[in-house]
N, C-alpha and C. Protein backbone atom coordinates (compact mmCIF):
# COMPACT_ATOMS: atom_id res chain seq x y z
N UNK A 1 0.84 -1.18 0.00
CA UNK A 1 0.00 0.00 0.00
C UNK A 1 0.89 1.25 0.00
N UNK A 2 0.51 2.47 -0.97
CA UNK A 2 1.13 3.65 -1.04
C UNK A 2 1.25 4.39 0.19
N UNK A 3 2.15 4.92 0.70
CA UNK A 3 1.89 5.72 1.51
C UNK A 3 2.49 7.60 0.98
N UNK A 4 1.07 7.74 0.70
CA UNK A 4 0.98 9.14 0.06
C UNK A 4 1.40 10.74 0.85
N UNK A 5 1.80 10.48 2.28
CA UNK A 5 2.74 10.93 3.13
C UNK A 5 3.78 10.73 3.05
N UNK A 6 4.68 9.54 2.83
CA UNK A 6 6.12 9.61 3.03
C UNK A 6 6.32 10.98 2.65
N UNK A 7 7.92 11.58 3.43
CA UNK A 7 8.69 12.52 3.43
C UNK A 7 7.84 14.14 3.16
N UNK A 8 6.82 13.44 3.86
CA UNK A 8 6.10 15.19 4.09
C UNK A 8 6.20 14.87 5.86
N UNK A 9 7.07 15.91 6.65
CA UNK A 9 6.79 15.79 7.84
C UNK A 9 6.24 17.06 8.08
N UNK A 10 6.28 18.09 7.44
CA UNK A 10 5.27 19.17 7.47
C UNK A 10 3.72 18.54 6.84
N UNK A 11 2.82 18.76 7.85
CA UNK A 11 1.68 18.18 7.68
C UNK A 11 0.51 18.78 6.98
N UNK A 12 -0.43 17.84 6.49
CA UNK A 12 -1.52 19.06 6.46
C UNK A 12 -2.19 19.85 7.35
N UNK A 13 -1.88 19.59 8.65
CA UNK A 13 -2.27 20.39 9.53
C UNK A 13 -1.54 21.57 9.86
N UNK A 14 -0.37 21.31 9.46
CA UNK A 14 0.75 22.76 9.07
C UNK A 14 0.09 23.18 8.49
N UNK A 15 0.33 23.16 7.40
CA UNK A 15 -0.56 23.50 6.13
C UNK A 15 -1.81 24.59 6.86
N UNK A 16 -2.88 23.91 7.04
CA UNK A 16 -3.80 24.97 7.37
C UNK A 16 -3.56 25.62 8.63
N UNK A 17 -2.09 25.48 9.55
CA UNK A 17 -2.12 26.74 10.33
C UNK A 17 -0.94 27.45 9.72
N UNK A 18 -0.79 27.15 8.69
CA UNK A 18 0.37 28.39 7.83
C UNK A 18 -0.34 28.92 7.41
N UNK A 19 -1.95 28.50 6.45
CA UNK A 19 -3.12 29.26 6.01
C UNK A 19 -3.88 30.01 7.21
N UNK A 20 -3.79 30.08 8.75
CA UNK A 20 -4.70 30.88 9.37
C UNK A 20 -3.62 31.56 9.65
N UNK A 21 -2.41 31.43 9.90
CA UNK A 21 -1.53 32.47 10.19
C UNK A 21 -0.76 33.25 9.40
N UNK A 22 -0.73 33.35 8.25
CA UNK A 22 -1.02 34.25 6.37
C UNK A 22 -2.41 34.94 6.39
N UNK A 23 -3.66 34.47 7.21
CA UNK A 23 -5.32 34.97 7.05
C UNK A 23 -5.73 34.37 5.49
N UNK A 24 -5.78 33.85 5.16
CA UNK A 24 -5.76 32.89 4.05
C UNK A 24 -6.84 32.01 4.13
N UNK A 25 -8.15 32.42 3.49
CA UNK A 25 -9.19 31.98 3.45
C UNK A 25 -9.60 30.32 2.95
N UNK A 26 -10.41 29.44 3.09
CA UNK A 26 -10.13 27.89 2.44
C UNK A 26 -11.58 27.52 2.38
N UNK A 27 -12.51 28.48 2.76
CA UNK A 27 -14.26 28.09 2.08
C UNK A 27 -14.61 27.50 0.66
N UNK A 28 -15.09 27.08 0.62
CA UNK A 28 -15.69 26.99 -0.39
C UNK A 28 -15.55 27.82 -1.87
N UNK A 29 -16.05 29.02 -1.61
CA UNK A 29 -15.95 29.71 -2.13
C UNK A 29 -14.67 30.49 -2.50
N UNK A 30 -14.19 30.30 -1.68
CA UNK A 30 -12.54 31.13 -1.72
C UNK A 30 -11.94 30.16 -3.31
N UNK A 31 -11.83 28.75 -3.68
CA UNK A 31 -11.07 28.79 -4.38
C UNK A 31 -9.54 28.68 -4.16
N UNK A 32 -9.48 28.23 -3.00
CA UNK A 32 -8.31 27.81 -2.56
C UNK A 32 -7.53 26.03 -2.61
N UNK A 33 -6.27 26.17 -3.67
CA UNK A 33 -6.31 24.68 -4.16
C UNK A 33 -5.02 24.27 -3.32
N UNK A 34 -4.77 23.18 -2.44
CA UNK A 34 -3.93 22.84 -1.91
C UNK A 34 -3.40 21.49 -2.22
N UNK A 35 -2.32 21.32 -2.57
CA UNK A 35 -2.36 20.00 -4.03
C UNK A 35 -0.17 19.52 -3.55
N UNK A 36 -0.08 18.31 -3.07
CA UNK A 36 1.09 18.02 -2.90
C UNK A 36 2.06 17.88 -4.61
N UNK A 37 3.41 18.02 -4.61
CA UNK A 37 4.07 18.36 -5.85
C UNK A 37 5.74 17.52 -5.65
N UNK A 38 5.77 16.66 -6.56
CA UNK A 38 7.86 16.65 -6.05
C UNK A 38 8.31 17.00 -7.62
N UNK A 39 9.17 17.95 -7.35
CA UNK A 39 9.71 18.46 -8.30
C UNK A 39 11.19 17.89 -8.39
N UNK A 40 11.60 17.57 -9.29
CA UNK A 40 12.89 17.30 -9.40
C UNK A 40 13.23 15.87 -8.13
N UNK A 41 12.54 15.54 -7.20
CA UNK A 41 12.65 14.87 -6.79
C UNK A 41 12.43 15.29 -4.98
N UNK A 42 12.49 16.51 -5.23
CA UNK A 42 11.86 17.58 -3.89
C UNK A 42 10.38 17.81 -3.96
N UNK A 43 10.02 16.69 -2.32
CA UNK A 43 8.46 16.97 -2.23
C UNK A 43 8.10 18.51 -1.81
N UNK A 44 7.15 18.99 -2.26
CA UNK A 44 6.48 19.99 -1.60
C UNK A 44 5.15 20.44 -1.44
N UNK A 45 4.51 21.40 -0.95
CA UNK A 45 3.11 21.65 -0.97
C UNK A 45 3.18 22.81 -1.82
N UNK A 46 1.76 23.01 -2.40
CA UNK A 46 1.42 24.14 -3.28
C UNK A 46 0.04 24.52 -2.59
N UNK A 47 0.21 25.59 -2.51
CA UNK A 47 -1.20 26.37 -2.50
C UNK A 47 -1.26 27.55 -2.87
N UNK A 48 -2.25 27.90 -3.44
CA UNK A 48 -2.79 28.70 -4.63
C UNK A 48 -4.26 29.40 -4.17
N UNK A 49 -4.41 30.36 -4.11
CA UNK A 49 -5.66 30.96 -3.71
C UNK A 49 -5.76 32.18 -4.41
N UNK A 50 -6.66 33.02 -4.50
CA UNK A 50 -7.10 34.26 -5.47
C UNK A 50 -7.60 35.07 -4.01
N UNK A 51 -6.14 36.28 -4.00
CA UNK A 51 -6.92 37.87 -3.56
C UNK A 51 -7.59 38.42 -3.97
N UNK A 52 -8.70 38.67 -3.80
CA UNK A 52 -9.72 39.85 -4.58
C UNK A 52 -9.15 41.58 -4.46
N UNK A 53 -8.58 41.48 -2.85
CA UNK A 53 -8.36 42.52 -2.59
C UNK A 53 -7.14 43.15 -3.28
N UNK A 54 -6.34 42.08 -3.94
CA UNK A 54 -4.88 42.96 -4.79
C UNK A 54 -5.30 42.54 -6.32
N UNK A 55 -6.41 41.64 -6.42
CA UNK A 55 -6.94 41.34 -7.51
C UNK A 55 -5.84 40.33 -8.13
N UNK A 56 -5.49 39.64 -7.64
CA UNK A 56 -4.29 38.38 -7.69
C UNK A 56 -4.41 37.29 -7.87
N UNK A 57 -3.84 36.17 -8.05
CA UNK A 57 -3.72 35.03 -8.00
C UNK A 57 -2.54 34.98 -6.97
N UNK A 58 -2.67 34.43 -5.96
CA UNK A 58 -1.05 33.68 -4.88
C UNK A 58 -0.60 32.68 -5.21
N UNK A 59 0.20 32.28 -5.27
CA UNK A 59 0.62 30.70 -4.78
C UNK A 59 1.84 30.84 -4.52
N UNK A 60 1.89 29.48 -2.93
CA UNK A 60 2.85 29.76 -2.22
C UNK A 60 3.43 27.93 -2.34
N UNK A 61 4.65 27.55 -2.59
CA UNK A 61 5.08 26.33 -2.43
C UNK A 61 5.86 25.99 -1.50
N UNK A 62 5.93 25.57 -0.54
CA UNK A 62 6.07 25.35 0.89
C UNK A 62 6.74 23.91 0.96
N UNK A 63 7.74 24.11 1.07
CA UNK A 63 9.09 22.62 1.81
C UNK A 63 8.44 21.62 2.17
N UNK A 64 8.21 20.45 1.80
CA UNK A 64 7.52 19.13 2.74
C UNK A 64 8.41 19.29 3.97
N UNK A 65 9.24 19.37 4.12
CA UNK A 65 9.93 19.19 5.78
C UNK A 65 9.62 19.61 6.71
N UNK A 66 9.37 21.27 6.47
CA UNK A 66 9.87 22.18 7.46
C UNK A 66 8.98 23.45 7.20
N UNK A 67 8.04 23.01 6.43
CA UNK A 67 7.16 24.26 5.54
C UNK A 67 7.66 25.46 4.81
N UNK A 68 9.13 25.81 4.90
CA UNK A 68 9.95 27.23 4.42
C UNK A 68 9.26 27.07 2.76
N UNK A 69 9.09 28.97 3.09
CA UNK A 69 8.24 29.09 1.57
C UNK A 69 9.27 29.02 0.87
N UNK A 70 9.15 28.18 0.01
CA UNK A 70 10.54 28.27 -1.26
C UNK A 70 10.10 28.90 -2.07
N UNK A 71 9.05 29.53 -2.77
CA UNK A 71 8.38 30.65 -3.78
C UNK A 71 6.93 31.09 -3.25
N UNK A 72 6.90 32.47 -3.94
CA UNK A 72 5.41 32.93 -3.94
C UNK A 72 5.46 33.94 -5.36
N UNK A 73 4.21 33.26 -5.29
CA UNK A 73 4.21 34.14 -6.93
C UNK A 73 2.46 34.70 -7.20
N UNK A 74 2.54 35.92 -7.69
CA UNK A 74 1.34 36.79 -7.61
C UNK A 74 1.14 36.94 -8.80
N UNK A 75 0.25 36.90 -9.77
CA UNK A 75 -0.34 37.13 -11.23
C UNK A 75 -1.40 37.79 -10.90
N UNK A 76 -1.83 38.82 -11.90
CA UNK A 76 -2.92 39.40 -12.26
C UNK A 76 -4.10 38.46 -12.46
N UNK A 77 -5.47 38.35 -11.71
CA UNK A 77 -6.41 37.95 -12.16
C UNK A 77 -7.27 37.87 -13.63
N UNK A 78 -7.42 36.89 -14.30
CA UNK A 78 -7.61 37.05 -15.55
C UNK A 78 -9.32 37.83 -15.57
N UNK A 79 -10.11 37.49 -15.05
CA UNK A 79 -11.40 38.34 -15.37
C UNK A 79 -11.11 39.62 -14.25
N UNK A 80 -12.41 40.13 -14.92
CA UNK A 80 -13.10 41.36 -13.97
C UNK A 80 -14.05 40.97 -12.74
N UNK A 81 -13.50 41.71 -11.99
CA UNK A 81 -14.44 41.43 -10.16
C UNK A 81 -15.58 42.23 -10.32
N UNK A 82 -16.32 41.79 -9.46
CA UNK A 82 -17.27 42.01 -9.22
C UNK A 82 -17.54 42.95 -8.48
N UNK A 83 -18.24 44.48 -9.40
CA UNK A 83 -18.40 45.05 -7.96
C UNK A 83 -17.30 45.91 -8.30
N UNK A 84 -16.45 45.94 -9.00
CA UNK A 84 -14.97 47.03 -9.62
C UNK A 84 -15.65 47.84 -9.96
N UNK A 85 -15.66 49.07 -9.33
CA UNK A 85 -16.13 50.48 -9.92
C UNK A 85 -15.43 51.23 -10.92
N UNK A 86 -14.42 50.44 -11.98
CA UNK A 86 -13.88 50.42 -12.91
C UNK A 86 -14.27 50.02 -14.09
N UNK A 87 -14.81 50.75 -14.82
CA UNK A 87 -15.42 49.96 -16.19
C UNK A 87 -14.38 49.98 -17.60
């Protein structure tokens, strides 16, 4: 049987107290995707969520070990918000 944990000792419960302690929303609605990744052979976590308020896309990829953010990266939201008093 897989064990789909090995060499994550940063947990998902890290995980969502790195998300309450960032204020980093995970409703439903938020659109928040939290999705494990090994790159090159380095596990890590990804999470990805959309600011409304900088009008962004985040995503932060976070060390399986030890959680250290190894990137964050911010893109422009591709549509228009809702509610932008910008036409």
């Amino acid at each position: 049987m897989k064990d789909w944990d090995e060499g994550y000792k940063f947990t998902h419960d890290d995980v969502f107290a790195f998300l309450n302690k960032k204020e980093i929303k995970t409703c439903k609605l938020c659109m928040t995707k939290i999705y494990k990744i090994t790159n090159n052979g380095k596990k890590t976590w990804v999470v990805e969520f959309q600011d409304y308020a900088m009008k962004k896309t985040v995503t932060f990829v976070l060390d399986a070990i030890d959680g250290t953010i190894l990137n964050k990266t911010e893109n422009n939201l591709p549509i228009r918000i809702c509610g932008d008093s910008q036409n």
